[in-house]
Protein backbone atom coordinates (compact mmCIF):
# COMPACT_ATOMS: atom_id res chain seq x y z
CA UNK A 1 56.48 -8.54 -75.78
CA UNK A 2 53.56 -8.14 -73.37
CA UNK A 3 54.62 -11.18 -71.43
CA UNK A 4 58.10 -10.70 -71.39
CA UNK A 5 57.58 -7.53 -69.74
CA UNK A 6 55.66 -9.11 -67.27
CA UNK A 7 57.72 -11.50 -66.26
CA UNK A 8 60.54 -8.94 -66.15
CA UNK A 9 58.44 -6.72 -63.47
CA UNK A 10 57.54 -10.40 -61.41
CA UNK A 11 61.11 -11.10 -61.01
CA UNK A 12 62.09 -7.80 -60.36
CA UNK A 13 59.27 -8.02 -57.14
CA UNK A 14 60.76 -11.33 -56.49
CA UNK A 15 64.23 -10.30 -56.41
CA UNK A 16 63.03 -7.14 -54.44
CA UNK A 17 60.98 -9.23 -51.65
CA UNK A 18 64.22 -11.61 -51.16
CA UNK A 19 66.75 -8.07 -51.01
CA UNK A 20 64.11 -7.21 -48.10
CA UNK A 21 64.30 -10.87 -46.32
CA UNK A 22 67.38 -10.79 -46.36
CA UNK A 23 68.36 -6.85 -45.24
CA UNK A 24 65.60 -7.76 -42.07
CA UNK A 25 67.31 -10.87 -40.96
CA UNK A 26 70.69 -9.91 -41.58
CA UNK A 27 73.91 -7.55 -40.26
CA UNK A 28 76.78 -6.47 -41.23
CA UNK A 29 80.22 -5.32 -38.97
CA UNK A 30 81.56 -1.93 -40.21
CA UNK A 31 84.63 -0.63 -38.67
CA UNK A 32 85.75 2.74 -38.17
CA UNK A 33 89.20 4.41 -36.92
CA UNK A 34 88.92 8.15 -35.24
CA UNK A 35 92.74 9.47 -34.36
CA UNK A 36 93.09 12.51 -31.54
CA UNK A 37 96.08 13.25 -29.35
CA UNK A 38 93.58 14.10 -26.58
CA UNK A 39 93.11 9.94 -26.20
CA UNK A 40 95.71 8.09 -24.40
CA UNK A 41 96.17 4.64 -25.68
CA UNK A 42 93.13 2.98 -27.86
CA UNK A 43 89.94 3.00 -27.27
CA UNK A 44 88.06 0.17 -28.92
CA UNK A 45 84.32 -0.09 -28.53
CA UNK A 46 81.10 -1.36 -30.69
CA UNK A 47 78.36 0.78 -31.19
CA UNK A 48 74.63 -0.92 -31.08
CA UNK A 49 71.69 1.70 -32.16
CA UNK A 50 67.83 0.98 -32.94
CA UNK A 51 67.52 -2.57 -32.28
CA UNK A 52 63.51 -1.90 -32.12
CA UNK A 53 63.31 -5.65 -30.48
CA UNK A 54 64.49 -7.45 -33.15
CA UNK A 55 66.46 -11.13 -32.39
CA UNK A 56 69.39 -12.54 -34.70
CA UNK A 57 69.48 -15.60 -33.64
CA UNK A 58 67.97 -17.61 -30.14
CA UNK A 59 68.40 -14.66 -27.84
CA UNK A 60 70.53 -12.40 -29.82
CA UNK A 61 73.03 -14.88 -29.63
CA UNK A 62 74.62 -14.29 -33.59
CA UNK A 63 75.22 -10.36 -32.36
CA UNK A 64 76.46 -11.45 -29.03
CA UNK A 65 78.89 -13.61 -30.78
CA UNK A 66 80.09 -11.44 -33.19
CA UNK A 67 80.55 -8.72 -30.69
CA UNK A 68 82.78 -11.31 -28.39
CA UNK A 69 84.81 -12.24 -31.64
CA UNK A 70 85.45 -8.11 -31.82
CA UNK A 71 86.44 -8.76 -28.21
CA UNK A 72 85.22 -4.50 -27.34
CA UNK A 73 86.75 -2.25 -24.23
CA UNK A 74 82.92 -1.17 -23.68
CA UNK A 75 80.06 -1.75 -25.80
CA UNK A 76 77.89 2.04 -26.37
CA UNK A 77 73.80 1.55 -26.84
CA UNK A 78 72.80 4.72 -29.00
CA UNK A 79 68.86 3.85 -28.02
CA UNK A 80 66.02 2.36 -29.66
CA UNK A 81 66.30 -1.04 -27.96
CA UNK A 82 62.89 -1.82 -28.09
CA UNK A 83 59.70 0.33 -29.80
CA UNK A 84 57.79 2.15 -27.74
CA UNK A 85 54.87 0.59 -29.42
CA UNK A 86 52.46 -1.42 -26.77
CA UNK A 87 50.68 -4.60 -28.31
CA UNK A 88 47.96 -6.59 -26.39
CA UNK A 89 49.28 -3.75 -23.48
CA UNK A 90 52.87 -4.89 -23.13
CA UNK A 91 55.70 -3.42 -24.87
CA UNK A 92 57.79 -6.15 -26.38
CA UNK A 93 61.30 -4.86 -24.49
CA UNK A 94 62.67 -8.28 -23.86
CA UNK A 95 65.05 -8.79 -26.52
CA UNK A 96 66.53 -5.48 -26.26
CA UNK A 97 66.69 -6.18 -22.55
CA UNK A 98 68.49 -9.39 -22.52
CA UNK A 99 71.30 -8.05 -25.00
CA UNK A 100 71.99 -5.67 -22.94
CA UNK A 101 72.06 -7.09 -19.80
CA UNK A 102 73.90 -10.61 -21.16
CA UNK A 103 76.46 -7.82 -23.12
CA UNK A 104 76.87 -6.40 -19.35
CA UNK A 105 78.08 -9.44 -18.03
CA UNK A 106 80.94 -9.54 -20.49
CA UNK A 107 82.13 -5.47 -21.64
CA UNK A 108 81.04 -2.53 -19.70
CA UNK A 109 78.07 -0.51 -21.10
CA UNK A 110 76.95 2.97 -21.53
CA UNK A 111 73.48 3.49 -22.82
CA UNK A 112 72.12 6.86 -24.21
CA UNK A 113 68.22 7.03 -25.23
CA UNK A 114 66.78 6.96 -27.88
CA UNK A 115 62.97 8.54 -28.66
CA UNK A 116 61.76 5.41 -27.80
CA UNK A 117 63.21 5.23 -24.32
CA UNK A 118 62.35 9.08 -24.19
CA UNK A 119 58.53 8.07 -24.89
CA UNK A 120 57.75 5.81 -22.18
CA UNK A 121 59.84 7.88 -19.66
CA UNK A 122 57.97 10.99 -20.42
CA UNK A 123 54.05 9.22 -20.82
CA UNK A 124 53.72 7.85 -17.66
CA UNK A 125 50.28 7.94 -18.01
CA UNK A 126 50.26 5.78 -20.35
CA UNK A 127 53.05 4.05 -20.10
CA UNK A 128 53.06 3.79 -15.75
CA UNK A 129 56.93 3.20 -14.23
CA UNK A 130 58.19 0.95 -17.05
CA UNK A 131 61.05 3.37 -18.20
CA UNK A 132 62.32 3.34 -14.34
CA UNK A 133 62.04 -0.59 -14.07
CA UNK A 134 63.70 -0.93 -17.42
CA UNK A 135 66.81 1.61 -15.83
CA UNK A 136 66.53 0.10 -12.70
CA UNK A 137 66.87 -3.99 -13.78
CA UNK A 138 69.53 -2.71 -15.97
CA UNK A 139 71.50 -0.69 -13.86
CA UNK A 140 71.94 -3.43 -11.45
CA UNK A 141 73.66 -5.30 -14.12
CA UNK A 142 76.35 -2.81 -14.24
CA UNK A 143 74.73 -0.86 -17.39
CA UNK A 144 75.69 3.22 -17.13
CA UNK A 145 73.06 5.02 -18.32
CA UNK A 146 73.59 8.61 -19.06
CA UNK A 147 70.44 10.84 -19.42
CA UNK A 148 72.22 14.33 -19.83
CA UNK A 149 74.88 13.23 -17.94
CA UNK A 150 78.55 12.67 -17.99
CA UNK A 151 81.04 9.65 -17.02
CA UNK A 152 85.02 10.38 -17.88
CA UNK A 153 87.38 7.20 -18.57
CA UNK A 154 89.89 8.01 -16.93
CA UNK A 155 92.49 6.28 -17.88
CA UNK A 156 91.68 7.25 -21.44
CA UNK A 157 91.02 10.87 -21.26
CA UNK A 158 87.92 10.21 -22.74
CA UNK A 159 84.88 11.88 -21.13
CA UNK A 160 81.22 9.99 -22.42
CA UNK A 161 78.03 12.59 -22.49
CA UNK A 162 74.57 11.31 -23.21
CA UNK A 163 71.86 13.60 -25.21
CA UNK A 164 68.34 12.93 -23.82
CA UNK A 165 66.32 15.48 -26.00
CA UNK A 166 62.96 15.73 -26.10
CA UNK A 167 60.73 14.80 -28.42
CA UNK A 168 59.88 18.46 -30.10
CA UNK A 169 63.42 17.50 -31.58
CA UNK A 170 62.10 14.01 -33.15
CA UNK A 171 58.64 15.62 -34.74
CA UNK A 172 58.20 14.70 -38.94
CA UNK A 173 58.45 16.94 -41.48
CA UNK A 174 59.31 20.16 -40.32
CA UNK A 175 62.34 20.04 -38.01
CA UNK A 176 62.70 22.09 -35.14
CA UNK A 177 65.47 24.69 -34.70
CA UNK A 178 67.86 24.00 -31.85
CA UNK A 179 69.18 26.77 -30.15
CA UNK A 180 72.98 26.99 -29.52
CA UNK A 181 72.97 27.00 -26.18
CA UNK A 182 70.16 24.54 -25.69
CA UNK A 183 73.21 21.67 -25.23
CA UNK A 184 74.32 24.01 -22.85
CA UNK A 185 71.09 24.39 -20.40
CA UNK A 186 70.64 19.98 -21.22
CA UNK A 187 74.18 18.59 -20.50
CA UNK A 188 76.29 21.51 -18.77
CA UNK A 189 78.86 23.22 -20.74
CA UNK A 190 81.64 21.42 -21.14
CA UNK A 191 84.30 24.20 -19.71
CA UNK A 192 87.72 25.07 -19.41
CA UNK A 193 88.95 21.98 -16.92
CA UNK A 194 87.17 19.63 -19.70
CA UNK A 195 88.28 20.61 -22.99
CA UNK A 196 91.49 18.83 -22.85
CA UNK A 197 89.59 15.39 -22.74
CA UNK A 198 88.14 13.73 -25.60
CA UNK A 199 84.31 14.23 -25.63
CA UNK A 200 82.38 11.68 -27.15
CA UNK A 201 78.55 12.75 -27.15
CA UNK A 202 75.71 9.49 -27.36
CA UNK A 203 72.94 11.42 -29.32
CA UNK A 204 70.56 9.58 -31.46
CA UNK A 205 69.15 12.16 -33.53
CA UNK A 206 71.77 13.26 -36.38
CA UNK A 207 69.92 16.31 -38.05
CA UNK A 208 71.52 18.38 -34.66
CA UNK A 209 75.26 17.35 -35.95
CA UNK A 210 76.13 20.95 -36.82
CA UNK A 211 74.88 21.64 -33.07
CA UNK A 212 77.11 18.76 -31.32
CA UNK A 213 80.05 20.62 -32.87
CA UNK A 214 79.38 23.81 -31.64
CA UNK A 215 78.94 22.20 -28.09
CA UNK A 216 82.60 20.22 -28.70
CA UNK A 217 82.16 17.03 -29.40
CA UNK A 218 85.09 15.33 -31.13
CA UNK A 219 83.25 12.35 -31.83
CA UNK A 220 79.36 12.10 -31.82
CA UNK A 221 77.69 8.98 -32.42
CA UNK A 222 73.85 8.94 -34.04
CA UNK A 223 71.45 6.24 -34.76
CA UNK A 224 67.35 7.27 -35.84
CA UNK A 225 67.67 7.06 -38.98
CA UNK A 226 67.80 3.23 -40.37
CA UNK A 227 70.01 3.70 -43.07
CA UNK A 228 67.25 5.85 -45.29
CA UNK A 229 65.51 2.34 -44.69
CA UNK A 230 66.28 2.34 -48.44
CA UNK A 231 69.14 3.00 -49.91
CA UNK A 232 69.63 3.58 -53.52
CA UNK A 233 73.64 3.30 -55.43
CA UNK A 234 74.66 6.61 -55.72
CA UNK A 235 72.04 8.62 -53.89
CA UNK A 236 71.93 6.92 -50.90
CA UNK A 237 69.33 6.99 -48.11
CA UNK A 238 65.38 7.28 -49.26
CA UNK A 239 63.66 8.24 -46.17
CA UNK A 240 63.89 8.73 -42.69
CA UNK A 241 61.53 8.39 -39.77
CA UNK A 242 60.59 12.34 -39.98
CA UNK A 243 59.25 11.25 -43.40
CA UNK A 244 62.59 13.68 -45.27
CA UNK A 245 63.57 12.53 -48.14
CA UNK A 246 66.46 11.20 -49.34
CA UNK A 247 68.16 12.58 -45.56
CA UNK A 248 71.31 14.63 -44.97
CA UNK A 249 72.82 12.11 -43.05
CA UNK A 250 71.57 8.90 -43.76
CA UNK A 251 74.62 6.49 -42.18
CA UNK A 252 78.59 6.35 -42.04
CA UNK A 253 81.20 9.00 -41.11
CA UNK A 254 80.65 12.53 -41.64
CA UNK A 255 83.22 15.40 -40.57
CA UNK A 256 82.84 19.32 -39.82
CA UNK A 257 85.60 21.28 -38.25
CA UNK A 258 87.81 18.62 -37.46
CA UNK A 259 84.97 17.05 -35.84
CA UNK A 260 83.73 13.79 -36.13
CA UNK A 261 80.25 11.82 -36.01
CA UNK A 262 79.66 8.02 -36.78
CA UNK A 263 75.78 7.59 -37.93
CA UNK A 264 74.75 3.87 -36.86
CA UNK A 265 72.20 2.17 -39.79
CA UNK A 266 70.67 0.38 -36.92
CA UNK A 267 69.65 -3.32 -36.15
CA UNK A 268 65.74 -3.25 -36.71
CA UNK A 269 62.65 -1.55 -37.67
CA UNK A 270 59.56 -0.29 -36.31
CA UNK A 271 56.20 1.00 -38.33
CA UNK A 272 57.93 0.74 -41.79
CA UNK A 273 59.58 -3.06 -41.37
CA UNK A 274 61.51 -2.85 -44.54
CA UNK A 275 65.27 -2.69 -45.27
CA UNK A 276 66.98 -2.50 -48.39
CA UNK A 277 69.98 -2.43 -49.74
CA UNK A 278 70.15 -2.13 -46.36
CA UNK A 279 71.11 -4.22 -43.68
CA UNK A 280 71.15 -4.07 -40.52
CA UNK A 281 74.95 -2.62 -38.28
CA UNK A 282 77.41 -3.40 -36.09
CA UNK A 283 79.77 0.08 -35.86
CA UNK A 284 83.41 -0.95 -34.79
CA UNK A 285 84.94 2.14 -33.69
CA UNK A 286 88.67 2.36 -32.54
CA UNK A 287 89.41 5.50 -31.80
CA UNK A 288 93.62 5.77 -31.93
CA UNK A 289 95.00 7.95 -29.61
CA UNK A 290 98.73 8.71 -28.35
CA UNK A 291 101.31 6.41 -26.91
């Protein structure tokens, strides 16, 4: 009985440890379908998050292809492209670099940072100009980066806001309140000549979603979180990076007052490099608007 039990528990770890392989090297496309009469027209567009400097395939190439099979209007980077993490004194950016700047070349792209991006802007002490050579290389590709700032589509009605918040709002275990006007004094209110567009808000930490509402964003779009880096049938997400378990939002669509956010599972890892039940994302949003 003894060694059947054993051998039980070794191919449980086996089958466990080949879940994991596979969930690290591995993504999946998920699509999702928002409808508002503020949007003229569709809006398609494929929504990367926390790609932490991982690589599917010689330069990213299996994510740039499926994103060119999805054939996007604009591709949206939720942050975490790279960890903020420096080994032997570099920070391994370049994969996160070059799928953005090759994905440049082909859609146009809005980025919104992460806490990684956040990290190295803030520490320059530590960290010298790298966030502004980063921005800089990229921005001459064409890539819109919006740090508390705003960019409308025009021809959509759709108005794009990204959420730089600092890192007080990323700390572990105990969160920190947001106040409701803190959007407010970070991104501008969004006002009376505004309201009639669609406002889609880039803001990688999801724990604020009750927040974004208030604010008025129809559609917010969230990354941080990995998936719960484990997920479980039934309950879900384990853990997320401010070590809470089994997380409020973990991944997938949530709603609140008619309002809508899209959590991104993410494309990598960093510190805990384990997925399960897990891999890693693609979103695939279309949001349907009027004729």
């Amino acid at each position: 009985m003894m060694l059947y039990i054993l051998i039980g528990i070794l191919l449980f770890v086996i089958l466990c440890v080949l879940v994991i392989y596979h969930d690290t090297h591995n993504f999946v496309v998920r699509n999702y379908e928002i409808r508002s009469d503020k949007v003229i027209g569709n809006f398609k567009f494929v929504f990367l998050s926390d790609l932490h400097g991982y690589v599917y395939g010689d330069n990213n190439e299996k994510l740039i292809k499926t994103i060119d099979e999805i054939a996007p209007d604009a591709v949206i980077c939720g942050g975490d492209m790279f960890t903020a993490h420096a080994k032997d004194g570099k920070i391994r950016y370049e994969s996160g670099f070059e799928l953005i700047r090759n994905l440049s070349g082909r859609y146009k792209v809005f980025y919104g940072n992460g806490n990684h991006e956040y990290k190295v802007k803030s520490f320059t002490k530590e960290y010298g100009n790298f966030y502004d050579r980063y921005k800089s290389r990229l921005s001459k590709e064409g890539v819109v980066f919006l740090e508390n700032d705003s960019i409308c589509i025009e021809d959509k009605n759709i108005r794009i806001t990204g959420l730089d918040l600092n890192l007080e709002y990323f700390r572990k275990v105990v969160k920190r309140k947001m106040d409701q006007d803190h959007l407010d004094r970070l991104v501008g209110d969004i006002g009376e000549k505004e309201k009639n567009r669609f406002q889609l808000l880039i803001a990688h930490n999801p724990q604020y979603f009750e927040n974004y509402v208030e604010w008025g964003a129809d559609l917010t779009l969230s990354g941080h979180v990995h998936g719960g880096i484990i997920r479980l049938p039934i309950l879900g997400g384990v853990i997320s990076p401010s070590i809470a378990l089994f997380p409020k939002y973990d991944g997938g669509l949530y709603k609140k007052d008619n309002k809508t956010m899209i959590l991104g599972r993410g494309l990598g890892t960093h510190t805990i490099h384990v997925r399960f039940l897990n891999p890693g994302e693609v979103c695939v949003i279309n949001v349907a608007g009027k004729a």
